[in-house]
C-alpha atoms as a PDB file:
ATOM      1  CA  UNK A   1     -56.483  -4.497 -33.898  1.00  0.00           C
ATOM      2  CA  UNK A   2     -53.760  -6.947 -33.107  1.00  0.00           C
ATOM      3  CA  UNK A   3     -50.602  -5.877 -30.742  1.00  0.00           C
ATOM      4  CA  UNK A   4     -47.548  -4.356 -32.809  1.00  0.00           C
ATOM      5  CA  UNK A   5     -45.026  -7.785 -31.197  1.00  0.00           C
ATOM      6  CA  UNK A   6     -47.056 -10.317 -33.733  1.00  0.00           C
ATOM      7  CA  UNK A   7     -47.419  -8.007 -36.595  1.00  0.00           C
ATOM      8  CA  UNK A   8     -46.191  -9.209 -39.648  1.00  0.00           C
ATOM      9  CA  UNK A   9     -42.687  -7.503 -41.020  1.00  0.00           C
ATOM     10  CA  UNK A  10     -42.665  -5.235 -43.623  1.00  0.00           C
ATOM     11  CA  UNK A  11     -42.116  -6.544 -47.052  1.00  0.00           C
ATOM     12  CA  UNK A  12     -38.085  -5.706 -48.103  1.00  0.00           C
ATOM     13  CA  UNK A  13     -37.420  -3.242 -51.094  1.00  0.00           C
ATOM     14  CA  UNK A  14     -34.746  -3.917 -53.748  1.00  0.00           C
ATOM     15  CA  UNK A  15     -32.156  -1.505 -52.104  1.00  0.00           C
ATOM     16  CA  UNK A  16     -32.283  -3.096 -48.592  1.00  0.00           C
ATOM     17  CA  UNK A  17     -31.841  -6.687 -50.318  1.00  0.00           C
ATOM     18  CA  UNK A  18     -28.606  -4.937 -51.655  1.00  0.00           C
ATOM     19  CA  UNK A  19     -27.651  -3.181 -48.655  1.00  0.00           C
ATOM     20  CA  UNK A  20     -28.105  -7.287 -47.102  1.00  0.00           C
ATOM     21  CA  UNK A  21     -25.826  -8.743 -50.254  1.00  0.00           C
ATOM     22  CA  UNK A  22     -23.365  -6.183 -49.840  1.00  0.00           C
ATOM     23  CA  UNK A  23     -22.662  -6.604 -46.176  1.00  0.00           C
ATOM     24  CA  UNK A  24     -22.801 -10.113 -46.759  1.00  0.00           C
ATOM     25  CA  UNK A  25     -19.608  -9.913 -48.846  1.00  0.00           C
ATOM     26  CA  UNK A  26     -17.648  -7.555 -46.761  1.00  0.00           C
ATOM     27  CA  UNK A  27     -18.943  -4.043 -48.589  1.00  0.00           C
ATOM     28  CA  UNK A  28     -21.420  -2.556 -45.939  1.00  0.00           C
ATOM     29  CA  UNK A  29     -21.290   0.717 -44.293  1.00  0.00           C
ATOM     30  CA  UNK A  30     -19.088  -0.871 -41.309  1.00  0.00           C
ATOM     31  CA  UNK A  31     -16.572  -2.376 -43.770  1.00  0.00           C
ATOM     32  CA  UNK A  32     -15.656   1.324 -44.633  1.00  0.00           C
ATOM     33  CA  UNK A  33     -12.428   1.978 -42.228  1.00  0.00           C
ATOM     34  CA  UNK A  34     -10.991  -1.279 -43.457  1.00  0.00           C
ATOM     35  CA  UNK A  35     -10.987  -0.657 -47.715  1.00  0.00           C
ATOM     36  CA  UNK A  36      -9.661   2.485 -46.813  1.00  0.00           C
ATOM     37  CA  UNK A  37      -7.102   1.649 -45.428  1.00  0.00           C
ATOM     38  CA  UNK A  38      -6.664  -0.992 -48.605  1.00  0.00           C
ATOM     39  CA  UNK A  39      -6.913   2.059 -50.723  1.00  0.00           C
ATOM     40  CA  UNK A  40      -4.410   3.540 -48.958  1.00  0.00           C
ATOM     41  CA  UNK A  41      -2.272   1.290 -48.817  1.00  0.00           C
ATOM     42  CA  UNK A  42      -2.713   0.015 -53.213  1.00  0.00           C
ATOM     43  CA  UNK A  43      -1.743   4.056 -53.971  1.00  0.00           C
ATOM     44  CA  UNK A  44       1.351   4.044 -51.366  1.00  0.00           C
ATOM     45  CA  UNK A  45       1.956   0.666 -53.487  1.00  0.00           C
ATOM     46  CA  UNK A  46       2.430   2.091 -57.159  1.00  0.00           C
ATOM     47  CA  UNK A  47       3.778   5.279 -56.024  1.00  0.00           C
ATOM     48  CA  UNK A  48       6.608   3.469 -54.687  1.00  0.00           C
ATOM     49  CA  UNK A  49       6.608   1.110 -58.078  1.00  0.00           C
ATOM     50  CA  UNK A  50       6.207   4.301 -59.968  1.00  0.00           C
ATOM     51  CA  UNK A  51       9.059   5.965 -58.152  1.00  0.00           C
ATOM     52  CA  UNK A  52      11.176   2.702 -58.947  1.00  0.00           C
ATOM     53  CA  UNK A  53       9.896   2.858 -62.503  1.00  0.00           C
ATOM     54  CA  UNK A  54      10.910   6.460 -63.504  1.00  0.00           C
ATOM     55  CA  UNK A  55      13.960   5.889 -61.265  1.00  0.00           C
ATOM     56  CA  UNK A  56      14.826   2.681 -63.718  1.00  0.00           C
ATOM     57  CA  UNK A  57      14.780   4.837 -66.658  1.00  0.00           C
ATOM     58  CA  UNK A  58      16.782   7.761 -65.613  1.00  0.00           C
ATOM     59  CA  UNK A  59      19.118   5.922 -63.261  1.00  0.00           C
ATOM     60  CA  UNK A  60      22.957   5.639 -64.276  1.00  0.00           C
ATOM     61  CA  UNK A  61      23.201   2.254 -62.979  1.00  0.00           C
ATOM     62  CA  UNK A  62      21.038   0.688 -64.940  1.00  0.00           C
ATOM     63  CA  UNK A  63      18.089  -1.631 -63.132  1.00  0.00           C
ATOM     64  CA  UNK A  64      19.584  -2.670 -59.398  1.00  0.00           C
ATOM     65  CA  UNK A  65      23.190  -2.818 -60.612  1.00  0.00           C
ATOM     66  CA  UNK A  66      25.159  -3.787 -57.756  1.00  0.00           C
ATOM     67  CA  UNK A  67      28.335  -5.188 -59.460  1.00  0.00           C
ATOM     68  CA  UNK A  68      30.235  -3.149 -61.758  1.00  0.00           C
ATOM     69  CA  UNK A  69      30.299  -2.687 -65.240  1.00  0.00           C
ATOM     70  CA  UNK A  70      33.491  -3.820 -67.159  1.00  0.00           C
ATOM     71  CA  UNK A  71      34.995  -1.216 -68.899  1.00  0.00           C
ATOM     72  CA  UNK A  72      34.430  -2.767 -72.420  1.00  0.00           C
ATOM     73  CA  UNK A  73      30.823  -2.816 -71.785  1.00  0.00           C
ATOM     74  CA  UNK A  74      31.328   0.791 -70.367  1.00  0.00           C
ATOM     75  CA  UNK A  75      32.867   1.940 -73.823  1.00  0.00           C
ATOM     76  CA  UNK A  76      29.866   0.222 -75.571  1.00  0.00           C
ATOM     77  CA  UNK A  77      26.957   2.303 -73.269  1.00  0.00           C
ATOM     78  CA  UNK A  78      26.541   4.940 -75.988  1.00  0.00           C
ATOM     79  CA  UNK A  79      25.086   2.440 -78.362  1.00  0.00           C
ATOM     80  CA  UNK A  80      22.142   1.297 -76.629  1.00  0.00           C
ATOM     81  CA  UNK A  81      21.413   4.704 -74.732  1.00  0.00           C
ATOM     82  CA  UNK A  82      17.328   5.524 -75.801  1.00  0.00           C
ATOM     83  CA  UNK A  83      17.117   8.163 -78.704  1.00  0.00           C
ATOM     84  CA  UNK A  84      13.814   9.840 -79.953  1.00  0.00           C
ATOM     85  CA  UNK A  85      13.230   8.996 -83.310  1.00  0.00           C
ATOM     86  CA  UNK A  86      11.488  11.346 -85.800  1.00  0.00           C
ATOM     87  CA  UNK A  87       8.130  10.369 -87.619  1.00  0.00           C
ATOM     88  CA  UNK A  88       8.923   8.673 -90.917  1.00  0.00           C
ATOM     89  CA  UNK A  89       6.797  10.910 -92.811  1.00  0.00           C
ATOM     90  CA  UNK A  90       8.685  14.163 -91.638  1.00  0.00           C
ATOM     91  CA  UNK A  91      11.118  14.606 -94.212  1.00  0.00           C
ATOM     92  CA  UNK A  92      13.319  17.581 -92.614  1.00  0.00           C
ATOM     93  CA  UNK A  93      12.981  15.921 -89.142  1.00  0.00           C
ATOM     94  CA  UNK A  94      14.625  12.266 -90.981  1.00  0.00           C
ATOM     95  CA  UNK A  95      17.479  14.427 -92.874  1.00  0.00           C
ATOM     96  CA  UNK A  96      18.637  16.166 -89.776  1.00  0.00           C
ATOM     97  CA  UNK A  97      18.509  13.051 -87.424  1.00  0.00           C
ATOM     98  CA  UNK A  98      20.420  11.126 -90.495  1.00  0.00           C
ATOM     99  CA  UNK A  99      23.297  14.468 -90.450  1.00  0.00           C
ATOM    100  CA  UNK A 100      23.378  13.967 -86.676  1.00  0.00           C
ATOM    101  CA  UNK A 101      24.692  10.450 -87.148  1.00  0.00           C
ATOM    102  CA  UNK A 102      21.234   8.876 -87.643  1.00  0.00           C
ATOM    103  CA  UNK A 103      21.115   5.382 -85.786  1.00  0.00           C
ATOM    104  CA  UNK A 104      24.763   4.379 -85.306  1.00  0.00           C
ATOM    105  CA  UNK A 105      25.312   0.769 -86.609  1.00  0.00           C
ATOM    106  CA  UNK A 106      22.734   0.799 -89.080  1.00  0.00           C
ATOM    107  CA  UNK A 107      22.681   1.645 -93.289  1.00  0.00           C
ATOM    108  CA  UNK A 108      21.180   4.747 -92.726  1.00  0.00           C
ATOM    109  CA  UNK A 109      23.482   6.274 -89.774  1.00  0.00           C
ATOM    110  CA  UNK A 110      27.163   7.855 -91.831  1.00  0.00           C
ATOM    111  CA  UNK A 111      29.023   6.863 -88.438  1.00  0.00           C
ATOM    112  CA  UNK A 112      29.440   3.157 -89.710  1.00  0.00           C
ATOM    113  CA  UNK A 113      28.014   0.175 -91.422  1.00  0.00           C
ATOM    114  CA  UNK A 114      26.037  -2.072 -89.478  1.00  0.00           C
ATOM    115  CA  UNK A 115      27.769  -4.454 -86.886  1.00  0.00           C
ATOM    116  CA  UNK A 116      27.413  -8.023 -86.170  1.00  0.00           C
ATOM    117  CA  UNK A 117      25.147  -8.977 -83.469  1.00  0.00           C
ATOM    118  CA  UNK A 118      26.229  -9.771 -80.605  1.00  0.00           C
ATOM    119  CA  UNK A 119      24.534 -10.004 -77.169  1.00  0.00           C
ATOM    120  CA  UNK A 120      25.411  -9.855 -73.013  1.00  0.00           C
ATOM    121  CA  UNK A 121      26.494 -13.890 -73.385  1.00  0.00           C
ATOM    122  CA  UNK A 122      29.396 -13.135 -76.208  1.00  0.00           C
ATOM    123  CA  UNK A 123      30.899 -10.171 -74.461  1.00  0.00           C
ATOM    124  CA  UNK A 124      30.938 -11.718 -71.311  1.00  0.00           C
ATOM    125  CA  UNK A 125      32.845 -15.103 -72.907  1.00  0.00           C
ATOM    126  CA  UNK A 126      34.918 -12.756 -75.115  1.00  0.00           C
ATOM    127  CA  UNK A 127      36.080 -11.414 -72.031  1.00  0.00           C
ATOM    128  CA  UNK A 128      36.558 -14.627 -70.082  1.00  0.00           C
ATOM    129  CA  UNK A 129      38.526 -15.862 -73.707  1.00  0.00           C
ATOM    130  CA  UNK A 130      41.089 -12.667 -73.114  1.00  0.00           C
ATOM    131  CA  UNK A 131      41.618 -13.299 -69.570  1.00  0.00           C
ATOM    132  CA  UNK A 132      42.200 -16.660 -69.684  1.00  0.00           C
ATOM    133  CA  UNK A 133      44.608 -15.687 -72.695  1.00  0.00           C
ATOM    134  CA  UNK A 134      46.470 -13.140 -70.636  1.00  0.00           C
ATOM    135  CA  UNK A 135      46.388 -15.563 -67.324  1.00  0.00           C
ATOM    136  CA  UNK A 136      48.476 -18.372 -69.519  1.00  0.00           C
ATOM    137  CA  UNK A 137      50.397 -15.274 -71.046  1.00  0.00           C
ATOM    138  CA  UNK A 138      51.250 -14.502 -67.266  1.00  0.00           C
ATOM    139  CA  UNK A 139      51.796 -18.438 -66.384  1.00  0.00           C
ATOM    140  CA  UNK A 140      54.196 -19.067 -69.406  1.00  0.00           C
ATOM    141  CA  UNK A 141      56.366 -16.137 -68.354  1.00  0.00           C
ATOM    142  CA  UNK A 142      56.526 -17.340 -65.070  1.00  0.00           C
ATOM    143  CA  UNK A 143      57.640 -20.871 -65.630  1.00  0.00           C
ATOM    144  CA  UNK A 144      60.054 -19.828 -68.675  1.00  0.00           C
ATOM    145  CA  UNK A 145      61.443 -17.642 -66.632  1.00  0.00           C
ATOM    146  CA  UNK A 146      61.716 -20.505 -63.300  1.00  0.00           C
ATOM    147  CA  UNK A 147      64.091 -22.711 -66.253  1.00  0.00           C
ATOM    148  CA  UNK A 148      66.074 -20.255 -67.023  1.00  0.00           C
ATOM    149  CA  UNK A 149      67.372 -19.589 -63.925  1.00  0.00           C
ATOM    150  CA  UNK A 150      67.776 -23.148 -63.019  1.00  0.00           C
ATOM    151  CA  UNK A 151      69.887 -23.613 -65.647  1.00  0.00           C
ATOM    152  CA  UNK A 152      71.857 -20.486 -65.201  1.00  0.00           C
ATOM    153  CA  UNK A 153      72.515 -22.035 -61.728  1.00  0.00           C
ATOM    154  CA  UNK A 154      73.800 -25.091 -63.770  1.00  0.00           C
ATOM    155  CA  UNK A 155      76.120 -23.206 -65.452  1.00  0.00           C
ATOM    156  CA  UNK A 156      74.376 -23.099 -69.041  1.00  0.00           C
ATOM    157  CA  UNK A 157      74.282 -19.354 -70.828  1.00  0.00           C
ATOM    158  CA  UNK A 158      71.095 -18.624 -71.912  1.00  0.00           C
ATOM    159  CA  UNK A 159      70.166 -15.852 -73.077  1.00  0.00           C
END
């Protein structure tokens, strides 16, 4: 009978060649602490994005508004607010949201006909267009104003 230190080793089965494989890649039974702490820290993750989510679609600012909204877009909030549209096969439901003024801009809604479209870009350079209109407005005042009195100082009535 030959001494146990030169016997041969036992033949591996198919679970401790994947016990090998998996420790191998960083999945064995000593890996544990360390993808819990990834778990952890992937849930902590999308609650926070989740929070940030939910918070984007109730939030009055709109997403990470820091600057403030011009009072013309202001005025124009209420026509791109989210409404719950009824199925098109539910006839009552489709009457009632067309009496309560339907979708507003559109041939269907009685609150108007449909409106051009126009997008962020246009407002913002119709308002840049009026400013600079009422800046020149302001300017031309101003230097009428500056020759008038010089020539009252000259002497010459103007009215």
């Amino acid at each position: 009978m030959p001494r146990k230190r030169f016997q041969e080793p036992q033949p591996k089965t198919g679970a401790q060649h994947a016990q090998d494989f998996l420790r191998k890649i960083g999945l064995g039974k000593e890996n544990y602490y360390f993808w819990k702490q990834i778990g952890k820290a992937l849930v902590c993750t999308y609650a926070v994005i989740g929070a940030v989510w939910w918070y984007n679609e109730t939030s009055p600012l709109g997403w990470w508004t820091l600057k403030p909204k011009p009072k013309e877009e202001k005025e124009l909030a209420h026509l791109y607010e989210r409404r719950m549209y009824p199925y098109p096969g539910d006839q009552e439901a489709m009457q009632e949201f067309v009496a309560k003024g339907g979708m507003i801009g559109t041939s269907i809604g009685p609150k108007g006909a449909a409106k051009d479209d126009k997008d962020e870009s246009d407002y913002k350079k119709e308002l840049k267009d009026k400013k600079f209109d009422l800046e020149a407005q302001r300017l031309w005042t101003r230097m009428r104003n500056e020759v008038i009195a010089e020539f009252q100082e000259k002497g010459f009535d103007v009215e």
